[in-house]
PDB file of N, CA and C in Angstrom:
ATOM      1  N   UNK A   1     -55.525 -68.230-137.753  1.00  0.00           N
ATOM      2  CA  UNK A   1     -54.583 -67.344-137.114  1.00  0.00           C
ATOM      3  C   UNK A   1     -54.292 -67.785-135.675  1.00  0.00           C
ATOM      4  N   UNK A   2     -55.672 -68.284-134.991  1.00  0.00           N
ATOM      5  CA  UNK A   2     -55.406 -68.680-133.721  1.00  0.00           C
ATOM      6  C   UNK A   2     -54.386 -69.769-133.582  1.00  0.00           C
ATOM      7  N   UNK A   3     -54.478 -70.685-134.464  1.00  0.00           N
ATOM      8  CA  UNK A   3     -53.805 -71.765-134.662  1.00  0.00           C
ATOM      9  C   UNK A   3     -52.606 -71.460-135.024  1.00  0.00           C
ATOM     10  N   UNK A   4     -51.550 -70.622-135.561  1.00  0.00           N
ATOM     11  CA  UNK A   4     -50.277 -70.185-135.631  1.00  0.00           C
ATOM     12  C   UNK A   4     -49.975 -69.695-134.524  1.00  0.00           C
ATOM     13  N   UNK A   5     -50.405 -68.713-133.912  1.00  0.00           N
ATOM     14  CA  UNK A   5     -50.513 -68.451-132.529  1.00  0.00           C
ATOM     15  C   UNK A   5     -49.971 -69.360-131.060  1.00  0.00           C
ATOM     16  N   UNK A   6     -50.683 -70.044-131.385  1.00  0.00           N
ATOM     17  CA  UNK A   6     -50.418 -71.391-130.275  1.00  0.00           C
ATOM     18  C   UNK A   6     -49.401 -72.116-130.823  1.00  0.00           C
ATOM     19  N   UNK A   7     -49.362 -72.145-131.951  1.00  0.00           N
ATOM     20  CA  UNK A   7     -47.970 -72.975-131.851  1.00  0.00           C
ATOM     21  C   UNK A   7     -46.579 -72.313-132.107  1.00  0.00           C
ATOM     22  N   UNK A   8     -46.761 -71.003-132.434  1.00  0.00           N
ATOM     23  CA  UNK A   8     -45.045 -70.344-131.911  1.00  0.00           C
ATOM     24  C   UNK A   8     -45.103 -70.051-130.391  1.00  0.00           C
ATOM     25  N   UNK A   9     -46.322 -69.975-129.875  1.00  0.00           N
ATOM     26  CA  UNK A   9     -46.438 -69.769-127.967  1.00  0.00           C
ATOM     27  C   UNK A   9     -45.817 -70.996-127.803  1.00  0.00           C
ATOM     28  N   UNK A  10     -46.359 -72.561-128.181  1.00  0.00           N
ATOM     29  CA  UNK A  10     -45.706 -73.636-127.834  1.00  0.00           C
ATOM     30  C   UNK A  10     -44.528 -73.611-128.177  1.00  0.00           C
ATOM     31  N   UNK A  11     -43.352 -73.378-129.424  1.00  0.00           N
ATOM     32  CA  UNK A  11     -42.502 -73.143-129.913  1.00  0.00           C
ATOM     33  C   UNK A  11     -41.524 -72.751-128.710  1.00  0.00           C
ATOM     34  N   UNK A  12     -41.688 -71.589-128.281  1.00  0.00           N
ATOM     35  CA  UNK A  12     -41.032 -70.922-127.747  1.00  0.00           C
ATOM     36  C   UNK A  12     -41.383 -70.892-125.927  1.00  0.00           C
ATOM     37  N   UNK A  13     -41.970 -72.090-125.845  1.00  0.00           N
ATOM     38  CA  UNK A  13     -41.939 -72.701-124.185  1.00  0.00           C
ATOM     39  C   UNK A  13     -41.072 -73.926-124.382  1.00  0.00           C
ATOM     40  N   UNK A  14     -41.243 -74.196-125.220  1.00  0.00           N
ATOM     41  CA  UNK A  14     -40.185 -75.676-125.434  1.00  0.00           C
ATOM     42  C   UNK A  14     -38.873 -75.067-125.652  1.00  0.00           C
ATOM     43  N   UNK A  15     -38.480 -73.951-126.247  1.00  0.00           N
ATOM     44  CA  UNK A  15     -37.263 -73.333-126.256  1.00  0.00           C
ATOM     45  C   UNK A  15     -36.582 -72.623-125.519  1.00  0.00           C
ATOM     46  N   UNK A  16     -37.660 -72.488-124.842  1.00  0.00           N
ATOM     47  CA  UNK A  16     -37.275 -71.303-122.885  1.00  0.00           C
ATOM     48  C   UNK A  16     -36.923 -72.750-122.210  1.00  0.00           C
ATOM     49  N   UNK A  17     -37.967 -73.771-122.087  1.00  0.00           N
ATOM     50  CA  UNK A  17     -37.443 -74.935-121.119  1.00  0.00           C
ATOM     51  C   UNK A  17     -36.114 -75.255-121.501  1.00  0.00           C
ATOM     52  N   UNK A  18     -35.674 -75.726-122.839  1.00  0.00           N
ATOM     53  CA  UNK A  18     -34.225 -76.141-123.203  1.00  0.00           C
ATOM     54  C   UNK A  18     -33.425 -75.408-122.757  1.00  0.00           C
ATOM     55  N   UNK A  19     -33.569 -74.135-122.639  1.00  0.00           N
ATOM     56  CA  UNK A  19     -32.297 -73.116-122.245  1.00  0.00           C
ATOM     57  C   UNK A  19     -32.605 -73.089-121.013  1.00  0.00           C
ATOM     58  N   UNK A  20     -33.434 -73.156-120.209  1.00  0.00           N
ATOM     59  CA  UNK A  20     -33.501 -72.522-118.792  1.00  0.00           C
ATOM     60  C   UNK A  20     -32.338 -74.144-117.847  1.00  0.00           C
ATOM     61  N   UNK A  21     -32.984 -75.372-118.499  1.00  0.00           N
ATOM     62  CA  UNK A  21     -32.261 -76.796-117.721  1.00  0.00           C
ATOM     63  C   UNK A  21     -30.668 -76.712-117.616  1.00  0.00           C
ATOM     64  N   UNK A  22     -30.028 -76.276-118.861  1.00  0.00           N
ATOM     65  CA  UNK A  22     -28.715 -76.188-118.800  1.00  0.00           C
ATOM     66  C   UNK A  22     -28.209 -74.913-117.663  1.00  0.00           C
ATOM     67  N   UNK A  23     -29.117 -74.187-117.702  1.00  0.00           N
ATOM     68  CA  UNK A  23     -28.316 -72.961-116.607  1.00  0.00           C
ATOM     69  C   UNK A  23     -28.605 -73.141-115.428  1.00  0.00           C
ATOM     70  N   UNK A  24     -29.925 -73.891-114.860  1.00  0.00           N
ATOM     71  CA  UNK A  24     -30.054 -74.562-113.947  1.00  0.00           C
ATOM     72  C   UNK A  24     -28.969 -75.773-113.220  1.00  0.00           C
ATOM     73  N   UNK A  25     -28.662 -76.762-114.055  1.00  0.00           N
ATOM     74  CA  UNK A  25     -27.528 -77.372-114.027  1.00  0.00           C
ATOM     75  C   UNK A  25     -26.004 -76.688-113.092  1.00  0.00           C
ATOM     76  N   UNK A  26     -25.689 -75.785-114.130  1.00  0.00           N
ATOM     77  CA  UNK A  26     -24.455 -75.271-114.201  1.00  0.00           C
ATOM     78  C   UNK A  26     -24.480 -74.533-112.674  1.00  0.00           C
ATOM     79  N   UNK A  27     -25.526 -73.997-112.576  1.00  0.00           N
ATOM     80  CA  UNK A  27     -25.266 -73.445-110.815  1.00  0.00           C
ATOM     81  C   UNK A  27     -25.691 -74.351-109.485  1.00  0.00           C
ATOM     82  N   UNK A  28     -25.497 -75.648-109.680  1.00  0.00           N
ATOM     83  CA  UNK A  28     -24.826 -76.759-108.866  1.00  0.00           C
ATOM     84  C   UNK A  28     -23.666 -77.534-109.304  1.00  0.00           C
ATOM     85  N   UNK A  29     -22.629 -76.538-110.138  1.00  0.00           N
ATOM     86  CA  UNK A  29     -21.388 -76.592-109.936  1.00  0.00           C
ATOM     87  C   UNK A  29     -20.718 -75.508-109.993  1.00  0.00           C
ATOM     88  N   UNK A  30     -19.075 -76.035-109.669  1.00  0.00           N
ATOM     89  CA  UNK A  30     -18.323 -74.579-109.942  1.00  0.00           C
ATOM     90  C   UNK A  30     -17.312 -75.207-108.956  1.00  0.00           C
ATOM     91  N   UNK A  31     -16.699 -74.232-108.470  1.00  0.00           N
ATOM     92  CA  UNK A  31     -15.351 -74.528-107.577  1.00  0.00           C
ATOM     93  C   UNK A  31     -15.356 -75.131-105.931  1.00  0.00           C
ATOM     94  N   UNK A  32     -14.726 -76.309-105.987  1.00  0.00           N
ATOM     95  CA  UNK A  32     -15.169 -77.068-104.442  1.00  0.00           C
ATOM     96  C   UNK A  32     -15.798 -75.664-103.179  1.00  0.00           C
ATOM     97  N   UNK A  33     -14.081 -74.720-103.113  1.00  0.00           N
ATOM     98  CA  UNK A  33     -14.328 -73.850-102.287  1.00  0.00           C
ATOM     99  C   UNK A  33     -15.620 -73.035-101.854  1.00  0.00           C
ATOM    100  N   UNK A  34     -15.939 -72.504-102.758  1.00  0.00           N
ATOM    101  CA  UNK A  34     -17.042 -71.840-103.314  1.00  0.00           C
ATOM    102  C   UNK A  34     -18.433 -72.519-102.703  1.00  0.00           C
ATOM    103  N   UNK A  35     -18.399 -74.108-103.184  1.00  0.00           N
ATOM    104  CA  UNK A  35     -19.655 -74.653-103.025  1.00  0.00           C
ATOM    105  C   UNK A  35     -19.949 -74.956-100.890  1.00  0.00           C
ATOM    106  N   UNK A  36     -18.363 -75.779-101.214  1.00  0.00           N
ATOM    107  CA  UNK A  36     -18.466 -75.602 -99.491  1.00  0.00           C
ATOM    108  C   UNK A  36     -18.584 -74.491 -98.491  1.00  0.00           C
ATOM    109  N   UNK A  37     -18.184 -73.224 -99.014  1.00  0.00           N
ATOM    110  CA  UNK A  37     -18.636 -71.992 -98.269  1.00  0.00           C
ATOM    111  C   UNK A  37     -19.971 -72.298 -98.201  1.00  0.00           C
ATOM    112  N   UNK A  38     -20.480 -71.685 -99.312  1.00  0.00           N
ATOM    113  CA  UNK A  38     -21.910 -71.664 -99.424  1.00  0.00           C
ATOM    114  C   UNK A  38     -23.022 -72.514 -98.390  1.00  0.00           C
ATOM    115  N   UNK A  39     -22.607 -73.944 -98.539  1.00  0.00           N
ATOM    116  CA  UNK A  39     -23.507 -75.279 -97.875  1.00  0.00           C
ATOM    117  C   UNK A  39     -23.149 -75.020 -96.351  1.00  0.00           C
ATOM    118  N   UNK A  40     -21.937 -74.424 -96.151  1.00  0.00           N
ATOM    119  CA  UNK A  40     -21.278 -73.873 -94.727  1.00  0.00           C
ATOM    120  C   UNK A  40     -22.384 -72.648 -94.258  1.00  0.00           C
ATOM    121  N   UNK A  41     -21.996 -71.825 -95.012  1.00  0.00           N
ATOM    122  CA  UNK A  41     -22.749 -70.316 -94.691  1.00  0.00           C
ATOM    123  C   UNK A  41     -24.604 -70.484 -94.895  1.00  0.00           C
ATOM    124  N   UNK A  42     -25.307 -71.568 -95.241  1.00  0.00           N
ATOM    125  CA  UNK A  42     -26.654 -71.400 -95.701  1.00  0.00           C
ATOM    126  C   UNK A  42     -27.220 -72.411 -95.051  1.00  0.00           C
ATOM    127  N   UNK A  43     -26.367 -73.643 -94.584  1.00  0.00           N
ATOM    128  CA  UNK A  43     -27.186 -74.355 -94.112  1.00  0.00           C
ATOM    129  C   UNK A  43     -26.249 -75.122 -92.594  1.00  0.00           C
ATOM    130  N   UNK A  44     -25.105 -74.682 -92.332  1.00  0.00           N
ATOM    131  CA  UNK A  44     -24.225 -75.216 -91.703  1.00  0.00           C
ATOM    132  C   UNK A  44     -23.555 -76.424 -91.801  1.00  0.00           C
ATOM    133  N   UNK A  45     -23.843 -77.067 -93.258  1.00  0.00           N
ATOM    134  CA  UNK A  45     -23.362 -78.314 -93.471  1.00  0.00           C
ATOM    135  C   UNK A  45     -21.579 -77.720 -93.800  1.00  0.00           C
ATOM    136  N   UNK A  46     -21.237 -79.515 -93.346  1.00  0.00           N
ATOM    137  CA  UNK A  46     -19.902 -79.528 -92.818  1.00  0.00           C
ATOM    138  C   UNK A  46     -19.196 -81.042 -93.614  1.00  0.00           C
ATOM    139  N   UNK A  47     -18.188 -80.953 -94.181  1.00  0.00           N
ATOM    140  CA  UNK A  47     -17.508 -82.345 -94.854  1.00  0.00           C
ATOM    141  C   UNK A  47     -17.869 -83.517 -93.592  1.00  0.00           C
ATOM    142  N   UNK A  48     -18.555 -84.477 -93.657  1.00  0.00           N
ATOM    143  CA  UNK A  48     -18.533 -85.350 -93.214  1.00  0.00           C
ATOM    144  C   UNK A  48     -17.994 -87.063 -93.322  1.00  0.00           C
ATOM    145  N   UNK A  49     -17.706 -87.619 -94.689  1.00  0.00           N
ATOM    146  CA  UNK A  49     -17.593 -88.544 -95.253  1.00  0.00           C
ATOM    147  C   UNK A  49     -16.792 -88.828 -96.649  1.00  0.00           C
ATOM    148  N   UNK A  50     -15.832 -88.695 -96.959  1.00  0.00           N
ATOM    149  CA  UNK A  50     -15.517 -88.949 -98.066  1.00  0.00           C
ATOM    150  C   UNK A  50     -14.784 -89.917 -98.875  1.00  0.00           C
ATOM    151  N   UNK A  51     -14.819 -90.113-100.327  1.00  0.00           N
ATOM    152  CA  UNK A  51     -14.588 -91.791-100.865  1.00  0.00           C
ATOM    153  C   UNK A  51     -13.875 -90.717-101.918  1.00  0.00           C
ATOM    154  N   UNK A  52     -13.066 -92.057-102.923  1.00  0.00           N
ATOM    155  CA  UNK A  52     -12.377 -91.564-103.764  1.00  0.00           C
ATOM    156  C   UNK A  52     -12.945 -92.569-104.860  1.00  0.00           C
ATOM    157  N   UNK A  53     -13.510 -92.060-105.914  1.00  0.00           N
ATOM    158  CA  UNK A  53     -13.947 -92.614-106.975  1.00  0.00           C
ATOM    159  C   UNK A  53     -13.299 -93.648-107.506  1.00  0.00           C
ATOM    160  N   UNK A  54     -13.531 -94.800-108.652  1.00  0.00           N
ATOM    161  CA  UNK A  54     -12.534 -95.414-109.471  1.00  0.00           C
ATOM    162  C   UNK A  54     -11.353 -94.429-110.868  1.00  0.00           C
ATOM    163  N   UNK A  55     -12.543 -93.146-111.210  1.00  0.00           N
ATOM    164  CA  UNK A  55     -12.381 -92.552-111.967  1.00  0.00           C
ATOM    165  C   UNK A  55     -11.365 -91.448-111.781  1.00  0.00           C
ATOM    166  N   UNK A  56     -11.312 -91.658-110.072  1.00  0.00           N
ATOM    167  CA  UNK A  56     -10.470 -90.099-109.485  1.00  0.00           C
ATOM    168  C   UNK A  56     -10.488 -89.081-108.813  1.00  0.00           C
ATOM    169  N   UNK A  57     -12.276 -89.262-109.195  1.00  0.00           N
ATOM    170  CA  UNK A  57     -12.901 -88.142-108.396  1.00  0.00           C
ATOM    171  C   UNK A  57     -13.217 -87.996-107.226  1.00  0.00           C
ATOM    172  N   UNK A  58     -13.727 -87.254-106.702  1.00  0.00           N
ATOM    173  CA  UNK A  58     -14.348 -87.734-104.839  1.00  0.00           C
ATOM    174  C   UNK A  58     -15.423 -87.148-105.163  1.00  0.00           C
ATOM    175  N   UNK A  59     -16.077 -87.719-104.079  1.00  0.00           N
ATOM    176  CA  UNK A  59     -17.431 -87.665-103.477  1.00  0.00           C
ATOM    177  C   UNK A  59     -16.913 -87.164-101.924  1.00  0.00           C
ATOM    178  N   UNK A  60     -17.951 -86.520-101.525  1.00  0.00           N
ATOM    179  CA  UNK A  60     -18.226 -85.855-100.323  1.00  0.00           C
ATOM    180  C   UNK A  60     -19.345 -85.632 -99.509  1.00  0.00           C
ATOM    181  N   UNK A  61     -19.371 -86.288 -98.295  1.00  0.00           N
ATOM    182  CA  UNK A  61     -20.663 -86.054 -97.724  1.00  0.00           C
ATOM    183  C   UNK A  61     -21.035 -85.066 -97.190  1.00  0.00           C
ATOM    184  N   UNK A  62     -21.673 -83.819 -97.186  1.00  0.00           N
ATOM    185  CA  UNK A  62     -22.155 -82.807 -95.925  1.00  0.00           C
ATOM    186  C   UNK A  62     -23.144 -82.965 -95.329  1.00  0.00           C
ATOM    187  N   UNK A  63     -22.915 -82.701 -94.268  1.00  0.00           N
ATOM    188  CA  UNK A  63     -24.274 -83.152 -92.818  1.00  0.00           C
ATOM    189  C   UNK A  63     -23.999 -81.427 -92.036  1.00  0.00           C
ATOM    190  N   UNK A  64     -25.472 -81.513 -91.822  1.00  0.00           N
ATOM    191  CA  UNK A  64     -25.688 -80.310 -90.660  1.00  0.00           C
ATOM    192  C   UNK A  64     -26.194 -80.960 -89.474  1.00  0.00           C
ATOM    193  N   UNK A  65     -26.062 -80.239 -88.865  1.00  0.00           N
ATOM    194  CA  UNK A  65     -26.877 -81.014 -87.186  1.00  0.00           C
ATOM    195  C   UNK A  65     -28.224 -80.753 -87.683  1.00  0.00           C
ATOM    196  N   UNK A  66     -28.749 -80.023 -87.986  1.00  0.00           N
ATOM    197  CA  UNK A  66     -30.478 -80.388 -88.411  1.00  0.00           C
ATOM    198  C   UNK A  66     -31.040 -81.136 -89.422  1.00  0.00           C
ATOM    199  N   UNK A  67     -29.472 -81.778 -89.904  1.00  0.00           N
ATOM    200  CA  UNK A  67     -30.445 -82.967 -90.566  1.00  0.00           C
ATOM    201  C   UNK A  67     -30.522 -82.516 -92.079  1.00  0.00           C
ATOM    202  N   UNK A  68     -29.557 -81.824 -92.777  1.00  0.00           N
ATOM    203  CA  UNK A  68     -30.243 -81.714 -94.422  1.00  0.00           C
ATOM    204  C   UNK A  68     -28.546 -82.126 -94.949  1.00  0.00           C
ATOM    205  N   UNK A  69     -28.274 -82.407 -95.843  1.00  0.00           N
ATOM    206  CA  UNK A  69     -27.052 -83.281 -96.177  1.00  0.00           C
ATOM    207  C   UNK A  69     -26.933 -82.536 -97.910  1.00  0.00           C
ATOM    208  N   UNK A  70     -25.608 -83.167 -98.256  1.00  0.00           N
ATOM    209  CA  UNK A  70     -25.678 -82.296 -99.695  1.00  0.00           C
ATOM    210  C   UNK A  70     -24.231 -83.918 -99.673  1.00  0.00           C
ATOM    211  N   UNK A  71     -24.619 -84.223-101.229  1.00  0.00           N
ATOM    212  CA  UNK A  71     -23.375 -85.043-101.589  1.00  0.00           C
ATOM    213  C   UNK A  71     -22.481 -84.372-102.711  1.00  0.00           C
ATOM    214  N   UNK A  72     -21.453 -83.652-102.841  1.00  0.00           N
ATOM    215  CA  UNK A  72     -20.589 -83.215-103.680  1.00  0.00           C
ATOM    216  C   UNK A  72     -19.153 -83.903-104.322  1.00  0.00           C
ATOM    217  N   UNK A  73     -19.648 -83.660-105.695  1.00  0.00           N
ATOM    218  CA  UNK A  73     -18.556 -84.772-106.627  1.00  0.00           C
ATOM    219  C   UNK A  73     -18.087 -83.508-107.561  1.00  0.00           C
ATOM    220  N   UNK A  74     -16.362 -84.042-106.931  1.00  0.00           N
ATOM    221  CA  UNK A  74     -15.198 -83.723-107.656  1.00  0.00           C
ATOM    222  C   UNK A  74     -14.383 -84.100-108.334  1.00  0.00           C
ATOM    223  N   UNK A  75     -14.907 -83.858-109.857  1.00  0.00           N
ATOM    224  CA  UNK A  75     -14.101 -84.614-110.942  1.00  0.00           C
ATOM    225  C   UNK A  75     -12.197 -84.026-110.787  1.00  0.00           C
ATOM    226  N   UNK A  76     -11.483 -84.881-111.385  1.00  0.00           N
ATOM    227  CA  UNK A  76     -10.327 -84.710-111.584  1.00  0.00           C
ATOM    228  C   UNK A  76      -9.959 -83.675-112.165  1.00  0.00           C
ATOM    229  N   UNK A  77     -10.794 -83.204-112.947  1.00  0.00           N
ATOM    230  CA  UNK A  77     -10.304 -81.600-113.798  1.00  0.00           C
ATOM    231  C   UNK A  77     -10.642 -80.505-112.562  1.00  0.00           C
ATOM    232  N   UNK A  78     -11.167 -80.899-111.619  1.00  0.00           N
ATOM    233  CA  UNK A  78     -11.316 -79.795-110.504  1.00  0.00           C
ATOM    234  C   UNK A  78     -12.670 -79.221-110.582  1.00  0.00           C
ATOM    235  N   UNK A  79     -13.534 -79.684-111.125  1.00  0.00           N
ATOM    236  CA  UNK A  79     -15.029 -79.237-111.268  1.00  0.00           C
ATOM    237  C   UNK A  79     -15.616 -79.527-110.270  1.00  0.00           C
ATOM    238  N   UNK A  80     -16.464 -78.891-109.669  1.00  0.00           N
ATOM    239  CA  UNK A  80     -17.519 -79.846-108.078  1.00  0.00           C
ATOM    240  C   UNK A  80     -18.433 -79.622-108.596  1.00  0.00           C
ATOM    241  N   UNK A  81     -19.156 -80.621-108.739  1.00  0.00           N
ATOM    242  CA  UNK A  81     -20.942 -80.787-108.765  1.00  0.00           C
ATOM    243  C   UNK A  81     -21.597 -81.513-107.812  1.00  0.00           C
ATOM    244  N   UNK A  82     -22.970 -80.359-107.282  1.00  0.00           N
ATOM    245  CA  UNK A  82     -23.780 -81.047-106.479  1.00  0.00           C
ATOM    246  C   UNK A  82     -24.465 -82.198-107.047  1.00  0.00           C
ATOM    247  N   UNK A  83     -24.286 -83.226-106.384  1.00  0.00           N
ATOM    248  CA  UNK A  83     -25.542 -84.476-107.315  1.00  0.00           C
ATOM    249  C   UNK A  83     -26.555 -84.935-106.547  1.00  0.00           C
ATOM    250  N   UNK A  84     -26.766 -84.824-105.083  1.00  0.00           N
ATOM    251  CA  UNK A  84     -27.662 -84.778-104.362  1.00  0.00           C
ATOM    252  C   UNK A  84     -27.889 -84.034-103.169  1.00  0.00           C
ATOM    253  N   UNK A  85     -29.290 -83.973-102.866  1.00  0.00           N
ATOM    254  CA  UNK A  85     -29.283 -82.916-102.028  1.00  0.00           C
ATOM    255  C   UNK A  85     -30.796 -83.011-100.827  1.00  0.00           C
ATOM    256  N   UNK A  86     -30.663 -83.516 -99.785  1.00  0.00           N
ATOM    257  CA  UNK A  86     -31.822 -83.833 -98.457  1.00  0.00           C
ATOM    258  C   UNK A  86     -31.532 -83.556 -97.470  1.00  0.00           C
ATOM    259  N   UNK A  87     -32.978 -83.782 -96.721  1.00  0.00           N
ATOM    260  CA  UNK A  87     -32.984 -84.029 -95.590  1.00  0.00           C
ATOM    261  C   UNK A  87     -33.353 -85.160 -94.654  1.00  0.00           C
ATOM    262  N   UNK A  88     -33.105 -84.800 -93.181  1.00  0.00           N
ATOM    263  CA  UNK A  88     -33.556 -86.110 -91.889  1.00  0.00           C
ATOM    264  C   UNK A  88     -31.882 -86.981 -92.564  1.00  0.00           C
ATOM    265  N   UNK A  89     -30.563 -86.204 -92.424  1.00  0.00           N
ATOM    266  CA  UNK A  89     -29.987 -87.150 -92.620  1.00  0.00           C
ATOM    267  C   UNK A  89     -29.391 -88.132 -90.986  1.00  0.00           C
ATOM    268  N   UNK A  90     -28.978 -88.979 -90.580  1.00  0.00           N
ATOM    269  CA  UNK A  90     -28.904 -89.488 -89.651  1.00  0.00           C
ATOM    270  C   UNK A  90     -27.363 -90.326 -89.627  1.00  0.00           C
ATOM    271  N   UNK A  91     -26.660 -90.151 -88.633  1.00  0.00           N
ATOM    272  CA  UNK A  91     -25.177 -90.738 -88.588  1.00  0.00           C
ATOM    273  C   UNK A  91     -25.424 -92.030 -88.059  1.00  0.00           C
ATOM    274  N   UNK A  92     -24.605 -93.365 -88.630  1.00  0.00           N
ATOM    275  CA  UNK A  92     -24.895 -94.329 -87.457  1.00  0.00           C
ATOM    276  C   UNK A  92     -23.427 -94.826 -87.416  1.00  0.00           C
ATOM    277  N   UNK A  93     -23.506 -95.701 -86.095  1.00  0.00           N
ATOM    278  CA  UNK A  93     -22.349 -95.742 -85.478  1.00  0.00           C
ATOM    279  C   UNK A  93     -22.096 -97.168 -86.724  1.00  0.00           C
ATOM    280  N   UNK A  94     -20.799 -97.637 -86.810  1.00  0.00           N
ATOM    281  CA  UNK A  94     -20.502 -98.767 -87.516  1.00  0.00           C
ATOM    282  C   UNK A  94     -21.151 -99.856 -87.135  1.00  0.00           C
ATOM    283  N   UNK A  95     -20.969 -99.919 -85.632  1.00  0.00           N
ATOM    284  CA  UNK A  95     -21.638-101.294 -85.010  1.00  0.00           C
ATOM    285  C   UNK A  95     -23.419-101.081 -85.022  1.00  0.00           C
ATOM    286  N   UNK A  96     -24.313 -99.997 -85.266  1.00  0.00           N
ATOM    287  CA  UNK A  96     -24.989 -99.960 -86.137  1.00  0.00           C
ATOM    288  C   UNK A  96     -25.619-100.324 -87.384  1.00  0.00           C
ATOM    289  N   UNK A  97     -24.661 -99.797 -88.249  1.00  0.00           N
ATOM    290  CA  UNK A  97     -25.317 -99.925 -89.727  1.00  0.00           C
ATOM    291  C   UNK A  97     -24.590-101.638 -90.149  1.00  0.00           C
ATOM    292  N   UNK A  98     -24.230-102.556 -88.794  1.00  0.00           N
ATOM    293  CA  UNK A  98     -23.702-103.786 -89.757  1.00  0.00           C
ATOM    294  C   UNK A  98     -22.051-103.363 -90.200  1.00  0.00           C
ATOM    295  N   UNK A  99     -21.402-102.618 -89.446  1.00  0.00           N
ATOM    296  CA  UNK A  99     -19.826-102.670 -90.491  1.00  0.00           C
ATOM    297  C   UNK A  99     -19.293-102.987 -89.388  1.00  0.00           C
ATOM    298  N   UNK A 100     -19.170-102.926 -88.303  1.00  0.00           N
ATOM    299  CA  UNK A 100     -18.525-103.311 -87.147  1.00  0.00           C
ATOM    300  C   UNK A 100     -17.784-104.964 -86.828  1.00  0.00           C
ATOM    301  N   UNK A 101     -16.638-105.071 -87.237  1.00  0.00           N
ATOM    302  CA  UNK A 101     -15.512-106.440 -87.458  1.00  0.00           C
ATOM    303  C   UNK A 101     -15.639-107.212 -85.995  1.00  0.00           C
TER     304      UNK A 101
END
């Protein structure tokens, strides 16, 4: 009996983890606006950097003055997803980081 026991307990941790990753996911995306309020209002990060994909999309850098950064990618259908997210970020000047002509 013990032994049925433990394995619908295991059963059903492996089935809470599967469902819990996807909803986890989904609330580091949603609408650019939305996300940039938020990174605005919680941490003071601010658009700093941005590229335009091959695919279409952009990428976006946010920087706060204390240093914690968030990179946000905007697919062409208008979706934003966070895909990374730190701190100690640091600006350098071009003639710095080597890009300086």
């Amino acid at each position: 009996m013990k032994r049925i026991v433990v394995i619908i307990v295991g059963a059903l941790m492996i089935l809470v983890g599967a469902l819990v990753k996807p909803a986890e996911a989904q609330s580091n995306c949603g609408l650019r606006q939305d996300i940039a309020s938020k990174l605005e209002r919680t941490y003071q990060e601010t658009p700093t950097g941005i590229g335009l994909s091959k695919n279409g999309g952009v990428f976006e850098v946010f920087t706060s003055p204390n240093g914690t950064w968030t990179i946000l990618f905007t697919k062409p259908d208008g979706l934003s997803c966070m895909m990374a997210v730190g701190d100690n970020w640091e600006s350098k000047a071009p003639e710095l980081a080597g890009l300086a002509s």
